[in-house]
Protein backbone atom coordinates (compact mmCIF):
# COMPACT_ATOMS: atom_id res chain seq x y z
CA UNK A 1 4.14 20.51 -15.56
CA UNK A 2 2.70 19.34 -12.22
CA UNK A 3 5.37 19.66 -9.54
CA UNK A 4 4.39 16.92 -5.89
CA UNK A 5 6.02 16.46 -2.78
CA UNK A 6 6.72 12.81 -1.25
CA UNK A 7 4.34 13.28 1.93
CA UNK A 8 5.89 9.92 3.85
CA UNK A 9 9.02 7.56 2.54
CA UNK A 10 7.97 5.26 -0.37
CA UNK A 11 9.40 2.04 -1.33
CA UNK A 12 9.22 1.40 -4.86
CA UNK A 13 10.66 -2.42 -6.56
CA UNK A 14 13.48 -1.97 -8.75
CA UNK A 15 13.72 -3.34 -12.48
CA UNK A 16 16.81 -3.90 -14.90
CA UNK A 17 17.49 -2.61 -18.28
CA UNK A 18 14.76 -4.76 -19.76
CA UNK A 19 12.00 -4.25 -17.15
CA UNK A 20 12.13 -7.16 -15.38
CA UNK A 21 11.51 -7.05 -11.59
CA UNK A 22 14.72 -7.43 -9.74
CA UNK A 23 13.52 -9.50 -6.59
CA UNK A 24 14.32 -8.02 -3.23
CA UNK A 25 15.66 -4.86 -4.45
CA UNK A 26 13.78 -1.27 -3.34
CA UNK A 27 14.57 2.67 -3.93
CA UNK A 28 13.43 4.52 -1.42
CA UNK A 29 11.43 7.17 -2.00
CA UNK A 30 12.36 10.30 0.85
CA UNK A 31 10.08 11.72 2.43
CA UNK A 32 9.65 15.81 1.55
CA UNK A 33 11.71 14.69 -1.93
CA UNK A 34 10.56 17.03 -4.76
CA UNK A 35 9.45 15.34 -8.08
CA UNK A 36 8.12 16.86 -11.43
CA UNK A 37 5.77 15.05 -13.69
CA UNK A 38 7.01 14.20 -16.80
CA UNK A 39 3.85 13.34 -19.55
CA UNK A 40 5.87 13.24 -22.63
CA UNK A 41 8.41 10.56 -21.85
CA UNK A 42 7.30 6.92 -22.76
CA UNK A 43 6.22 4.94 -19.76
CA UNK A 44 9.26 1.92 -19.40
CA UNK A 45 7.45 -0.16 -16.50
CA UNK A 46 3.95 0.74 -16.05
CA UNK A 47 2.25 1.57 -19.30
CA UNK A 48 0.18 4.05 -20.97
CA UNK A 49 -1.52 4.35 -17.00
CA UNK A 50 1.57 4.98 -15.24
CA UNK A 51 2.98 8.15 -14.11
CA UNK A 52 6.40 9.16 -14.56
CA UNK A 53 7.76 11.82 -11.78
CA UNK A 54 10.96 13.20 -11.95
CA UNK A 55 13.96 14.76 -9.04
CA UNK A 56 16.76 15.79 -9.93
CA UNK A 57 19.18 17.46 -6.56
CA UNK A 58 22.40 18.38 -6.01
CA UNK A 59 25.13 17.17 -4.14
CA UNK A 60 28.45 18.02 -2.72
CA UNK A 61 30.05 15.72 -5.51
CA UNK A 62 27.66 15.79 -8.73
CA UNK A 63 23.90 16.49 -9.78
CA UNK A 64 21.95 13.82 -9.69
CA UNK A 65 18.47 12.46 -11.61
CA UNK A 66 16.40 9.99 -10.58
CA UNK A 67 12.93 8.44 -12.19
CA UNK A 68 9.62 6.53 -11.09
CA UNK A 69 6.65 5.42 -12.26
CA UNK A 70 3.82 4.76 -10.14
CA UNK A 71 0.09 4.57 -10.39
CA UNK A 72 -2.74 6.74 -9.74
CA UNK A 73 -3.34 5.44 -6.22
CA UNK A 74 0.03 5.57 -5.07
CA UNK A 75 0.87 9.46 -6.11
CA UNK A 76 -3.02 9.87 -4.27
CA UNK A 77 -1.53 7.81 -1.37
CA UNK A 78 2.24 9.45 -0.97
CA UNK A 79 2.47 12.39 -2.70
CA UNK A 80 0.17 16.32 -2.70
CA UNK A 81 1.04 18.85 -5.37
CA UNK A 82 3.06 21.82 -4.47
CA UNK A 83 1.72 25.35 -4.97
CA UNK A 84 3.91 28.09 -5.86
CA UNK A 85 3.97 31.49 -5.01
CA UNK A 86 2.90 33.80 -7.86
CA UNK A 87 3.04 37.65 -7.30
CA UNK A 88 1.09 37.53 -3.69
CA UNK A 89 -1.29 34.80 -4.19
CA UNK A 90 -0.48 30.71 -4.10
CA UNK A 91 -0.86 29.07 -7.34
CA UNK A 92 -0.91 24.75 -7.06
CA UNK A 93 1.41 23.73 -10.14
């Protein structure tokens, strides 16, 4: 699976249970965040064309997941893939 990196903080809208916008509510997006695409879970808010990325991180208190979907252009315009060192040479994921 493709791993990215959050190159600048995102905001993203927020939907309830049904996938209805929820008006003037954002999750940001941190900058440097790690995310992990994920093609085999059904897209909830953005369709067949959406992406669905992935971070789960750890706190003092609990572990804790947390999902987006975005399009094409924004994981182009916020996020580059992470490579990953394998043996001596860099491998992107």
């Amino acid at each position: 699976m493709s791993k990215y990196i959050c190159t600048q903080d995102l905001y993203l809208d927020n939907y309830d249970a049904d996938g209805f916008l929820i008006e003037n509510s954002y999750t940001r997006i941190p900058k440097d965040s790690i995310w992990q695409e994920d093609k085999e879970t059904i897209k909830f808010i953005g369709g067949k064309d959406s992406i669905h990325l992935d971070r789960v991180w750890k706190t003092k208190k609990a572990k804790t997941y947390q999902w987006i979907e975005i399009d094409k252009s924004t994981l182009l315009a916020y996020f580059k893939p992470l490579a990953e060192k394998v043996g001596a040479k860099w491998k992107n994921l």
